[in-house]
C-alpha atoms as a PDB file:
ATOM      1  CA  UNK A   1      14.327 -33.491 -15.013  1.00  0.00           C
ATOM      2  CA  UNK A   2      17.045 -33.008 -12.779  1.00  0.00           C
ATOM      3  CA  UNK A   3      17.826 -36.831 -11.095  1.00  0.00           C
ATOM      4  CA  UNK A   4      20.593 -38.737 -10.004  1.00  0.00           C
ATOM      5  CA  UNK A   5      24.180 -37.725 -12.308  1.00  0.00           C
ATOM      6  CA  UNK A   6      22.371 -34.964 -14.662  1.00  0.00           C
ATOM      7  CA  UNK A   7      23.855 -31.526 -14.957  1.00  0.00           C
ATOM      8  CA  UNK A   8      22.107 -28.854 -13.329  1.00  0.00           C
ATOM      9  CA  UNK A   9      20.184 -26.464 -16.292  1.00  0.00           C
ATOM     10  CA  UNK A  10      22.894 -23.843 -17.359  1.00  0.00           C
ATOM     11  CA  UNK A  11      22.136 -20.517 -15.365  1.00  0.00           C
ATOM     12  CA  UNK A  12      22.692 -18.585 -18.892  1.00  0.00           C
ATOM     13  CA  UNK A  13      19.112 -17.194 -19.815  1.00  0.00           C
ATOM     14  CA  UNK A  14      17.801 -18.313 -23.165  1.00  0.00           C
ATOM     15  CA  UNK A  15      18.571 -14.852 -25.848  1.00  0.00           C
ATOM     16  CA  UNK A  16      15.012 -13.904 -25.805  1.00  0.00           C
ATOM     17  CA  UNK A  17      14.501 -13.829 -22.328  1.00  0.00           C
ATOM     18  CA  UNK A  18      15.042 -11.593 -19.416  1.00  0.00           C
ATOM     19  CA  UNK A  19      16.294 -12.759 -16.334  1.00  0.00           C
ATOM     20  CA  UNK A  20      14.531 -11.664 -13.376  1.00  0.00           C
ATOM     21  CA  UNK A  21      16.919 -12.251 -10.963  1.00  0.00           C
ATOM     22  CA  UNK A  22      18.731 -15.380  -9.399  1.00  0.00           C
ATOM     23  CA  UNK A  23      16.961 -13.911  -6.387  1.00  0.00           C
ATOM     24  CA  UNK A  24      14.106 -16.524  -4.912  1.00  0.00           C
ATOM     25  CA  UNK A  25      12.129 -15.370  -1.687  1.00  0.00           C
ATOM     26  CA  UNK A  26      10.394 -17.970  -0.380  1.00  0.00           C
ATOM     27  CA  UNK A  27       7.422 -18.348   2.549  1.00  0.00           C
ATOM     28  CA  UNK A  28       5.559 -21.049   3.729  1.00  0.00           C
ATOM     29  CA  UNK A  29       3.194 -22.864   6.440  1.00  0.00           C
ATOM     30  CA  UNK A  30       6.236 -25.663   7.021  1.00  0.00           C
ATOM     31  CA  UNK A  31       7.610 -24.637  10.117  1.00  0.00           C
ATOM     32  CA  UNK A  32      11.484 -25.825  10.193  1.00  0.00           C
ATOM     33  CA  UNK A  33      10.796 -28.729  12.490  1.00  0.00           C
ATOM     34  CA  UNK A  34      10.441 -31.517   9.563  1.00  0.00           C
ATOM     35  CA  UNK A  35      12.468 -31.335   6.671  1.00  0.00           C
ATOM     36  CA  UNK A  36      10.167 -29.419   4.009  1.00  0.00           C
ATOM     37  CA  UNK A  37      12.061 -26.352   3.924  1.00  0.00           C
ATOM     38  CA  UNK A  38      15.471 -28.363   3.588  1.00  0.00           C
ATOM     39  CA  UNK A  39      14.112 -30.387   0.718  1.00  0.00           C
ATOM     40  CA  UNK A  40      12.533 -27.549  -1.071  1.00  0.00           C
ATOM     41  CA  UNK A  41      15.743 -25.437  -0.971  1.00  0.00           C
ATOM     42  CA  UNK A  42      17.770 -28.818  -2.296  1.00  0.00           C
ATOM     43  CA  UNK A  43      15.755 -29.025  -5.343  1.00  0.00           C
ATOM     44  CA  UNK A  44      16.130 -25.194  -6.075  1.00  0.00           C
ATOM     45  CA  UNK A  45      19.465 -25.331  -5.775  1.00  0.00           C
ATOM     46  CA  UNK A  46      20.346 -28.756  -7.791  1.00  0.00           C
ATOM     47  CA  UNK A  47      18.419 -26.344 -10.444  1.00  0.00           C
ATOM     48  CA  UNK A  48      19.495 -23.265 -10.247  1.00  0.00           C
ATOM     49  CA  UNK A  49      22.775 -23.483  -7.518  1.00  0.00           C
ATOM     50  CA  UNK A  50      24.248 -19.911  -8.322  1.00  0.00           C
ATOM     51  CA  UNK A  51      20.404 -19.066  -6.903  1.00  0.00           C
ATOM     52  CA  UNK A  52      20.215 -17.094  -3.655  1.00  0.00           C
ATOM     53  CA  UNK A  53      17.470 -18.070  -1.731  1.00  0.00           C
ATOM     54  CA  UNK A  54      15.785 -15.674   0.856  1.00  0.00           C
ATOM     55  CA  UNK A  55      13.631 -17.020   3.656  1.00  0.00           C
ATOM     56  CA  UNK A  56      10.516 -15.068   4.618  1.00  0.00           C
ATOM     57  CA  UNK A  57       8.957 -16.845   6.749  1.00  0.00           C
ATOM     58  CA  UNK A  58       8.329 -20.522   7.461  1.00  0.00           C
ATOM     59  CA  UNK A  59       6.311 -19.985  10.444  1.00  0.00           C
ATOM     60  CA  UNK A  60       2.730 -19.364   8.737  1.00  0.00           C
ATOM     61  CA  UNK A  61       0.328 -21.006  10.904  1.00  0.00           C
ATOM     62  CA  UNK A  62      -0.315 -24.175   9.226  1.00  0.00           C
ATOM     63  CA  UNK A  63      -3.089 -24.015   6.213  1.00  0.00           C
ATOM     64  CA  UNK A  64      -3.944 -19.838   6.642  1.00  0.00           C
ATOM     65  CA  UNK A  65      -4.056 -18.749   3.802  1.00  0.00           C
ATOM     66  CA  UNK A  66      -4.787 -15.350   4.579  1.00  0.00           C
ATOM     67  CA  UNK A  67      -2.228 -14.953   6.962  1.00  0.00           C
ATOM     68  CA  UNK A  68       0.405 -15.673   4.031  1.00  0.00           C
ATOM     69  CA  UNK A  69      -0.969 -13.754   1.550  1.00  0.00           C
ATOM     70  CA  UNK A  70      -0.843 -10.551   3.987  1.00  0.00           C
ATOM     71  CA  UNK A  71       2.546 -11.490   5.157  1.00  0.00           C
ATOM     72  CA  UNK A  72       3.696 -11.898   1.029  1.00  0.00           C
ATOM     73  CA  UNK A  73       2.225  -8.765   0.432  1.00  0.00           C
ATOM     74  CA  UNK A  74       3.617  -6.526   3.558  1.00  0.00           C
ATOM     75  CA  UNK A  75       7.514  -7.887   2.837  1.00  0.00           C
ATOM     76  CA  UNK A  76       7.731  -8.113  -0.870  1.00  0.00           C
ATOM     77  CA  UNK A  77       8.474  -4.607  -1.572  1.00  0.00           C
ATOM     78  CA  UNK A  78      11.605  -5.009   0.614  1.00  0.00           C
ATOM     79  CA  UNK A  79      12.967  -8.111  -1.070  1.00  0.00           C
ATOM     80  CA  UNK A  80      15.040  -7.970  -4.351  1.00  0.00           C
ATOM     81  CA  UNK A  81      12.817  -8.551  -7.600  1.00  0.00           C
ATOM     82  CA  UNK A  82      13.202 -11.858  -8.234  1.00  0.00           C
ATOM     83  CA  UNK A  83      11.375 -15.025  -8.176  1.00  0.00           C
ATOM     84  CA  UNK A  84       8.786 -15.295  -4.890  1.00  0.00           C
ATOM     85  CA  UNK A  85       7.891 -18.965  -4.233  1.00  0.00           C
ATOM     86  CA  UNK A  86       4.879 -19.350  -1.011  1.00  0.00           C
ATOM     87  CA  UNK A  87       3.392 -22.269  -0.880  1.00  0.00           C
ATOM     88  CA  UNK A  88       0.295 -22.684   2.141  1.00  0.00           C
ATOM     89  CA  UNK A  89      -1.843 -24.904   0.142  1.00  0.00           C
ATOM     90  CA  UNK A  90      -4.230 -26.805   2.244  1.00  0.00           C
ATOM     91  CA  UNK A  91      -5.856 -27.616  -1.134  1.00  0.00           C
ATOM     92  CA  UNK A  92      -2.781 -29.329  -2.264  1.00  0.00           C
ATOM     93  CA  UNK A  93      -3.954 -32.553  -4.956  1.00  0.00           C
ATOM     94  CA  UNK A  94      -7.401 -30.997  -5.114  1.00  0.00           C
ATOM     95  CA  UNK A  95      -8.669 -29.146  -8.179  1.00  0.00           C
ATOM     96  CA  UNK A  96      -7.118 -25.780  -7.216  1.00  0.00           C
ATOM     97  CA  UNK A  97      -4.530 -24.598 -10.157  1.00  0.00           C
ATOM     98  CA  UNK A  98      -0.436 -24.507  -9.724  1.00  0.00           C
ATOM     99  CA  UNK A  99       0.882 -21.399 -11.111  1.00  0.00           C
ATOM    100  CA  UNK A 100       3.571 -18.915 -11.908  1.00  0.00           C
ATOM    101  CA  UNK A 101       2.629 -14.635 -12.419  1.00  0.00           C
ATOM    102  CA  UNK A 102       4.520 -11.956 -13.214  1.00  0.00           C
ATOM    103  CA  UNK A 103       3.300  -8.419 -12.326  1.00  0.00           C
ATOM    104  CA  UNK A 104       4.350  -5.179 -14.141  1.00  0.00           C
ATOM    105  CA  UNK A 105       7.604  -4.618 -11.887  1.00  0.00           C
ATOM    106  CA  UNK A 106       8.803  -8.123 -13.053  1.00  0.00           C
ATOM    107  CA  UNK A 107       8.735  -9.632 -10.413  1.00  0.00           C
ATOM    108  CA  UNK A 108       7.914 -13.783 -10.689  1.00  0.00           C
ATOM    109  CA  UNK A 109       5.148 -15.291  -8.376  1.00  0.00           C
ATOM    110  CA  UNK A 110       5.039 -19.313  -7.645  1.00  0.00           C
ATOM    111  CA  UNK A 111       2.614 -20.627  -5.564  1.00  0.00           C
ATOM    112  CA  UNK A 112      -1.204 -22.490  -5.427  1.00  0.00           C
ATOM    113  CA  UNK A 113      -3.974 -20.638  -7.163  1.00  0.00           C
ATOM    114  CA  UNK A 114      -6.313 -20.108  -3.857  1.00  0.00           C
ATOM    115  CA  UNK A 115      -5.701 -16.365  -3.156  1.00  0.00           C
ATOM    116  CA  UNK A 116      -2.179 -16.711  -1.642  1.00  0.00           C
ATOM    117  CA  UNK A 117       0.052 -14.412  -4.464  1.00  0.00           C
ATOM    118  CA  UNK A 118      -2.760 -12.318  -5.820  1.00  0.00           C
ATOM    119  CA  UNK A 119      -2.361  -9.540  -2.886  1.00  0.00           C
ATOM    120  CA  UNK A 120       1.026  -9.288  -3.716  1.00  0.00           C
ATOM    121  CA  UNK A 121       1.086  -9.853  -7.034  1.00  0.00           C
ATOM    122  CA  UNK A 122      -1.572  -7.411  -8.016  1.00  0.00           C
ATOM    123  CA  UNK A 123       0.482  -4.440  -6.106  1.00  0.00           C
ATOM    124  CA  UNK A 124       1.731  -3.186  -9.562  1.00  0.00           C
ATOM    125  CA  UNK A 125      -0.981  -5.032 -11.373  1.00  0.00           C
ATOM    126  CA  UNK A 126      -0.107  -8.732 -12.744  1.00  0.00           C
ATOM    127  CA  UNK A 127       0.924  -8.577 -16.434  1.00  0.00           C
ATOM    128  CA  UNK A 128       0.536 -12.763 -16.947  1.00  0.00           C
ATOM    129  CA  UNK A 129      -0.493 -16.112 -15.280  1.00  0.00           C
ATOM    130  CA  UNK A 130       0.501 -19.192 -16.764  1.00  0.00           C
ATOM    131  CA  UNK A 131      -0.730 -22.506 -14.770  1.00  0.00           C
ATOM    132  CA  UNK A 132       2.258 -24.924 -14.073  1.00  0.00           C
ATOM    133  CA  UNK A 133       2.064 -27.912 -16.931  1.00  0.00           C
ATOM    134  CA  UNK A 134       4.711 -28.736 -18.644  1.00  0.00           C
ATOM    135  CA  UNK A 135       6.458 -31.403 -16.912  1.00  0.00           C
ATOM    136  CA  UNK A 136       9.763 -30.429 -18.373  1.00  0.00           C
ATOM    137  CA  UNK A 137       9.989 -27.898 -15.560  1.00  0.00           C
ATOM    138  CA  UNK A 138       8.478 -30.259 -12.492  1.00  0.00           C
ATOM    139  CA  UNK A 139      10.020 -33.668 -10.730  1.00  0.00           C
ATOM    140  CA  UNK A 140       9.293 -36.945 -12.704  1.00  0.00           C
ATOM    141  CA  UNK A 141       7.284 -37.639 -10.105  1.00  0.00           C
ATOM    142  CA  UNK A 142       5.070 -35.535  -8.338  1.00  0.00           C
ATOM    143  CA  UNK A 143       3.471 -36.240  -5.236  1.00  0.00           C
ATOM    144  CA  UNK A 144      -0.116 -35.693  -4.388  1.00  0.00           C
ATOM    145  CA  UNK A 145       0.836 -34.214  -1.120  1.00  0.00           C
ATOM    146  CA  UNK A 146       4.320 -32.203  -1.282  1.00  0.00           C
ATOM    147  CA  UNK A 147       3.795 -29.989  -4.426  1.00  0.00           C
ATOM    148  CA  UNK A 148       6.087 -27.924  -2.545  1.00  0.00           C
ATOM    149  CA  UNK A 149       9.207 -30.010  -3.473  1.00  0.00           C
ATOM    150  CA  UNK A 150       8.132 -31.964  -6.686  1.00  0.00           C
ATOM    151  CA  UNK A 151       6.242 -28.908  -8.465  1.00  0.00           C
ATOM    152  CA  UNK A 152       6.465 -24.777  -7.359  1.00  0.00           C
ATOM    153  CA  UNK A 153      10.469 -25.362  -5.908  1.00  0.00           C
ATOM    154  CA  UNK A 154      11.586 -26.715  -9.769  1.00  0.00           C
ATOM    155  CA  UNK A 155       9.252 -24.035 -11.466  1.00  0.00           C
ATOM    156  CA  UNK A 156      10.850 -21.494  -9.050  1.00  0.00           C
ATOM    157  CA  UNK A 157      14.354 -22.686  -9.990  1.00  0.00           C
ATOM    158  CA  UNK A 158      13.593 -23.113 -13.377  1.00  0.00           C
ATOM    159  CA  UNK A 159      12.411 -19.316 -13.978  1.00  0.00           C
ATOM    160  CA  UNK A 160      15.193 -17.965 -12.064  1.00  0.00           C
ATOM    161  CA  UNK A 161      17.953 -19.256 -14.643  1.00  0.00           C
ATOM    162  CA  UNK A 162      15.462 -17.775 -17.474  1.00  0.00           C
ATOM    163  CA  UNK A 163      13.168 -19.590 -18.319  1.00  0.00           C
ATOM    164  CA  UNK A 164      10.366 -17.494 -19.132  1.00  0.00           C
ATOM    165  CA  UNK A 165       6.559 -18.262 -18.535  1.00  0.00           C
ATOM    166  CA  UNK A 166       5.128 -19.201 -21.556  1.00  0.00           C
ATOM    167  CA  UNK A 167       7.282 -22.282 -20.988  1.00  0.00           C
ATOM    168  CA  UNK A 168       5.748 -23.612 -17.847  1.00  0.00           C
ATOM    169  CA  UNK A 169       2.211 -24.541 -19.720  1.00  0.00           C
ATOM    170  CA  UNK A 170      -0.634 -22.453 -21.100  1.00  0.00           C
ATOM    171  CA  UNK A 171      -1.497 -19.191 -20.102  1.00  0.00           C
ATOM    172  CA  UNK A 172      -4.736 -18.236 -16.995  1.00  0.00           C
ATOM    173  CA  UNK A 173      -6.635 -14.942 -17.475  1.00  0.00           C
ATOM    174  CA  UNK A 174      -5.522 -12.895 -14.224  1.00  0.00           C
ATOM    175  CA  UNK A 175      -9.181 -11.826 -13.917  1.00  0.00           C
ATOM    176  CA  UNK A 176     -10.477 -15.603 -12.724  1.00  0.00           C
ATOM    177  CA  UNK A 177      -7.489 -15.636 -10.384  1.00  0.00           C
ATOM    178  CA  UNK A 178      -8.607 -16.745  -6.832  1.00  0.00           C
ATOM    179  CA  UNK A 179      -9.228 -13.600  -4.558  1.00  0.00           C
ATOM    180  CA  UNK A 180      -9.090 -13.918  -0.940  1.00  0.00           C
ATOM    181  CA  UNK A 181     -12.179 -12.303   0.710  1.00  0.00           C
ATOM    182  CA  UNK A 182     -10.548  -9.811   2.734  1.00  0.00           C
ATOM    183  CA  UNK A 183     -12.176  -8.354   6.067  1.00  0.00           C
ATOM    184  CA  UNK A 184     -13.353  -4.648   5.615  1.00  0.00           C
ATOM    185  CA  UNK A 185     -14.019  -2.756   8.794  1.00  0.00           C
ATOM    186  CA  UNK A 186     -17.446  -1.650   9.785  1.00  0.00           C
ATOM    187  CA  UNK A 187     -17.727   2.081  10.954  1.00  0.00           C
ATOM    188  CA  UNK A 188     -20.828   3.529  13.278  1.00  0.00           C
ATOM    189  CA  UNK A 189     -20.848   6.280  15.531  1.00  0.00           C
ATOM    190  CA  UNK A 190     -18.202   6.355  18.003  1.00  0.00           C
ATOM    191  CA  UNK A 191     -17.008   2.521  17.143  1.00  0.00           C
ATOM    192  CA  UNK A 192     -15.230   0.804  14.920  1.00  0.00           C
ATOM    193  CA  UNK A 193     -15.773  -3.040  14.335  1.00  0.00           C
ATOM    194  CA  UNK A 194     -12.602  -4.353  13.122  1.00  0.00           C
ATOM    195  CA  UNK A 195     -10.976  -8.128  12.511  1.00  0.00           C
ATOM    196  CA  UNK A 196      -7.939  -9.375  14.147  1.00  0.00           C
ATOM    197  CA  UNK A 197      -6.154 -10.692  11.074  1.00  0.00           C
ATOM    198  CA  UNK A 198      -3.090 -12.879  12.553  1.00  0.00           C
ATOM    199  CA  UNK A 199      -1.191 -12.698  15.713  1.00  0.00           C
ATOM    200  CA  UNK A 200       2.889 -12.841  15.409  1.00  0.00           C
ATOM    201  CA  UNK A 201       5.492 -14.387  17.726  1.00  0.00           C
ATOM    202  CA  UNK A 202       5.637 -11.903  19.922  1.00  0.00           C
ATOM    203  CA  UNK A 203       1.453 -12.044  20.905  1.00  0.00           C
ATOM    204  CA  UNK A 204       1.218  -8.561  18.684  1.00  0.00           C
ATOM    205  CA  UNK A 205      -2.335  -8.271  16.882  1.00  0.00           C
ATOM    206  CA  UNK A 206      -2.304  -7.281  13.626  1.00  0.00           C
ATOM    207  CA  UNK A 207      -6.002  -5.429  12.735  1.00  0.00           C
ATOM    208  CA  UNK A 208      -7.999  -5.002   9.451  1.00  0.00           C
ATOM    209  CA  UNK A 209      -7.013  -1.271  10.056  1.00  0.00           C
ATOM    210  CA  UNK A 210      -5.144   1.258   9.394  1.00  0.00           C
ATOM    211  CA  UNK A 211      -4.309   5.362  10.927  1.00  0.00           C
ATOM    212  CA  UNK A 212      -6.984   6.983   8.970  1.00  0.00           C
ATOM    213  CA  UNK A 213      -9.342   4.702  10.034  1.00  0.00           C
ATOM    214  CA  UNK A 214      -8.823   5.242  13.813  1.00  0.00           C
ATOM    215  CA  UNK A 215      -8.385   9.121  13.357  1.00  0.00           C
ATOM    216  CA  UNK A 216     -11.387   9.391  11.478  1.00  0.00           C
ATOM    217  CA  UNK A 217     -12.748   8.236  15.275  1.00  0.00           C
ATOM    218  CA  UNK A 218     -10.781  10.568  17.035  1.00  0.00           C
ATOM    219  CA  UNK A 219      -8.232   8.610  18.319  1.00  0.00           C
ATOM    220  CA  UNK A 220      -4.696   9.711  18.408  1.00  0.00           C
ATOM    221  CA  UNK A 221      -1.418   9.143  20.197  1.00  0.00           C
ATOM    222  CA  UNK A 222      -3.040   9.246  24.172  1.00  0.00           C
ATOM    223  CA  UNK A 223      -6.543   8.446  23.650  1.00  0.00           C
ATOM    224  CA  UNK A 224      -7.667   5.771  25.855  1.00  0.00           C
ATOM    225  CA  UNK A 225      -9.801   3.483  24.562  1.00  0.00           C
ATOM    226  CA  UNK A 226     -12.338   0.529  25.229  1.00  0.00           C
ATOM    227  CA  UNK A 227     -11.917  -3.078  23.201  1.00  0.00           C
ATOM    228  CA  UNK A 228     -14.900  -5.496  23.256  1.00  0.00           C
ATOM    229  CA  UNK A 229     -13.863  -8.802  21.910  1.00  0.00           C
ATOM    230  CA  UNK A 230     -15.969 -12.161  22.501  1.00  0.00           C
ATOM    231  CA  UNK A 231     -17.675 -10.666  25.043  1.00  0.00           C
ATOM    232  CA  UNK A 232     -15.017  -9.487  27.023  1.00  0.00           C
ATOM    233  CA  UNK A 233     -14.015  -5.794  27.750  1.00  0.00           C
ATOM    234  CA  UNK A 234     -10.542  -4.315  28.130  1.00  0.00           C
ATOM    235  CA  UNK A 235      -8.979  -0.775  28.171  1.00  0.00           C
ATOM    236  CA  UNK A 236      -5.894   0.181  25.641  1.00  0.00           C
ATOM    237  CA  UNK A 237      -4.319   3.263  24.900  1.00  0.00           C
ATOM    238  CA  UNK A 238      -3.389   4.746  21.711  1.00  0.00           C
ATOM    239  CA  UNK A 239       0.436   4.881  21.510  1.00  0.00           C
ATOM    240  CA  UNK A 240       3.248   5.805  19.173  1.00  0.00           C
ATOM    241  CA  UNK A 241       5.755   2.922  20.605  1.00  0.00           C
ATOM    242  CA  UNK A 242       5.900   0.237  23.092  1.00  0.00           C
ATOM    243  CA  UNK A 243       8.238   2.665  25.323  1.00  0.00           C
ATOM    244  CA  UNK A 244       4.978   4.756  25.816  1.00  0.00           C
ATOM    245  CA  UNK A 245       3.090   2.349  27.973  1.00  0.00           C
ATOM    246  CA  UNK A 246       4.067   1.118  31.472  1.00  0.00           C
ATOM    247  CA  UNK A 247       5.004  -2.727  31.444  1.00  0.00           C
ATOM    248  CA  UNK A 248       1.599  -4.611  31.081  1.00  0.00           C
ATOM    249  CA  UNK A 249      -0.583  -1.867  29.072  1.00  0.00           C
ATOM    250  CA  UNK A 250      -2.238  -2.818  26.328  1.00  0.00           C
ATOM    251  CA  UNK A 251      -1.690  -0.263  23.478  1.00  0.00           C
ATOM    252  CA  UNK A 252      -2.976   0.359  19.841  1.00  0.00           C
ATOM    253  CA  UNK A 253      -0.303   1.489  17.700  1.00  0.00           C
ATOM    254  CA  UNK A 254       0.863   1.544  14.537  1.00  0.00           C
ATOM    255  CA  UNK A 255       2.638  -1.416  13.043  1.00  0.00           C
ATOM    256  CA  UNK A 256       6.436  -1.321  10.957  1.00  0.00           C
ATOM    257  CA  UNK A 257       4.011  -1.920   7.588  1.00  0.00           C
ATOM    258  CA  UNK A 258       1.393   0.900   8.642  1.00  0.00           C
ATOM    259  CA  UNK A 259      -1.234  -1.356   9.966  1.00  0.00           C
ATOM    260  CA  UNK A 260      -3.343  -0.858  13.431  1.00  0.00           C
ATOM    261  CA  UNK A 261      -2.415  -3.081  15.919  1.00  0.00           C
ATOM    262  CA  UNK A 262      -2.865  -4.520  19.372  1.00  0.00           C
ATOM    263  CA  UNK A 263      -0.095  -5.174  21.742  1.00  0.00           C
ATOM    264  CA  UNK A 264       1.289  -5.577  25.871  1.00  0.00           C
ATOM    265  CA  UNK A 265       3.923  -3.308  26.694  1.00  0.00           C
ATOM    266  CA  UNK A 266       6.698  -6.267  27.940  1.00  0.00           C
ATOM    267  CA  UNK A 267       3.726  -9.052  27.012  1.00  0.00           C
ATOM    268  CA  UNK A 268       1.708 -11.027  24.574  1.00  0.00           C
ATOM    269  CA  UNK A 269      -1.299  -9.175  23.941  1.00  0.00           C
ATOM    270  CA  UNK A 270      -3.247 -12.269  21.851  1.00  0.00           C
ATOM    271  CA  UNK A 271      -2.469 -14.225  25.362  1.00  0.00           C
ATOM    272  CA  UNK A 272      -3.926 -11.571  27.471  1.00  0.00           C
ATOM    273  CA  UNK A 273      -6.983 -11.176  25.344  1.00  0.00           C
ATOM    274  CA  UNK A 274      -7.123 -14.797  24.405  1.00  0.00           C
ATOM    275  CA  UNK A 275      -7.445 -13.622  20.708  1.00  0.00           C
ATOM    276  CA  UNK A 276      -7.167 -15.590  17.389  1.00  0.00           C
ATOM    277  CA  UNK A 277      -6.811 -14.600  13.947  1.00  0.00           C
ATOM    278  CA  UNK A 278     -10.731 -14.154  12.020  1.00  0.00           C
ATOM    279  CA  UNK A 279     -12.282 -12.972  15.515  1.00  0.00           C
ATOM    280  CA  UNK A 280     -14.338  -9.729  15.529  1.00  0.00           C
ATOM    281  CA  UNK A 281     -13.613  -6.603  17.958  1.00  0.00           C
ATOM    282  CA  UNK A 282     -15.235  -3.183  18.435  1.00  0.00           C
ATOM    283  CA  UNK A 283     -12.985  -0.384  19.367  1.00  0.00           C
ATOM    284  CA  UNK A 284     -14.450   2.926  20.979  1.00  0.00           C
ATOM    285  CA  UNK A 285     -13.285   5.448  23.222  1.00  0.00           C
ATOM    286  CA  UNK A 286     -13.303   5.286  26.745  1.00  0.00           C
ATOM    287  CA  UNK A 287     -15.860   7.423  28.766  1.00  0.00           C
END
């Protein structure tokens, strides 16, 4: 392993291998107060330094897993195919499995096995899973807590100068990867019960729901309707863009990657409402 005075790996991809980029994306739950993200990308790039490194997002609200994956999911198709390293791995020195996947576009996945990559990675279907092993391709020593640095940043590295898969220990059936239970709306008449599934910086509210499913209700660009969340009742209108409400209307729209969501024209809607990721709301039209 890479320590001390020893050469960096050569970025020249063994002959029967194809590179899949010197691209790595990389998300996380670490926030950029501490030093996680700084260490990770020092590791990468005493690996693989010709590596360009891409920065998603480090501001996953610490240990949601669900939140990441649907993050991963909504931005990889505008990242170069590469290597993808997320890591928010609450489970981290518990049984859950390391590993690396590649899907059919050939794209590289790095990250725990507890539902984080598998929205993203099964996009275009996942062509192999190999569970991180060998520890050729990992620190000399790894940590029980910061698997981060001493076990998915070297595998990341490692595959982006070439090394292929097979290398990085023995290969997982994709089928008995870890599947996040996703929320599925609930339709009845007039009403829609939906699930606020995270809240960005801004206070917008991201919803388990997309156009179809509020047309199929009637509602389009005007409709006014009524939100009923823990109890509470507010009025929103359905709008194409925040410059369609007045400062301090709450609006339903539709989001940059085609989901349903909740904001405040000029405000933070999830402040307003006092909403959290995983709660429940009912959406019908107003009388």
């Amino acid at each position: 392993m890479l320590r001390g005075g020893q050469r960096a790996r050569s970025l020249a991809p063994p002959n029967d291998v194809t590179l899949p980029g010197v691209f790595i994306t990389f998300l996380s739950d670490f926030g950029l107060k501490d030093d996680f993200v700084g260490t990770c990308h020092g590791v990468i790039k005493r690996i693989a330094p010709e590596a360009q490194i891409i920065d998603i997002t480090h501001g996953i609200p610490a240990q949601s897993i669900l939140q990441g994956a649907l993050v991963l999911a909504n931005t990889i198709g505008f990242m170069p195919v590469g290597v993808h390293l997320a890591i928010v791995d609450p489970g981290v020195g518990g049984p859950r499995r390391p590993l690396a996947l590649r899907d059919t576009e050939g794209r590289v996945y790095v990250g725990p096995d507890n539902g984080l990559l598998h929205p993203a990675a099964s996009r275009n279907g996942i062509e192999a899973a190999h569970e991180l092993a060998n520890p050729r391709y990992a620190l000399d020593s790894i940590s029980r807590t910061f698997h981060g640095r001493d076990l998915f940043s070297p595998a990341a590295a490692h595959l982006a100068t070439g090394v292929s898969l097979a290398e990085l220990g023995p290969p997982v059936d994709p089928e008995g990867l870890v599947r996040l239970d996703l929320p599925v709306p609930a339709f009845s008449e007039g009403a829609i019960d939906a699930t606020l599934l995270y809240v960005d910086s801004f206070g917008n509210i991201a919803l388990n729901l997309d156009r179809d499913d509020v047309e199929a209700l009637g509602i389009v660009s005007g409709t006014r309707v009524e939100l009923e969340l823990s109890g509470e009742r507010y009025y929103a209108v359905m709008a194409r863009t925040f410059a369609d409400a007045r400062p301090g209307d709450v609006i339903l729209y539709e989001d940059s990657y085609k989901n349903m969501s909740l904001a405040i024209s000029r405000g933070s809607a999830a402040r307003m409402l006092h909403a959290s990721p995983g709660q429940d709301i009912r959406i019908t039209i107003a009388g």
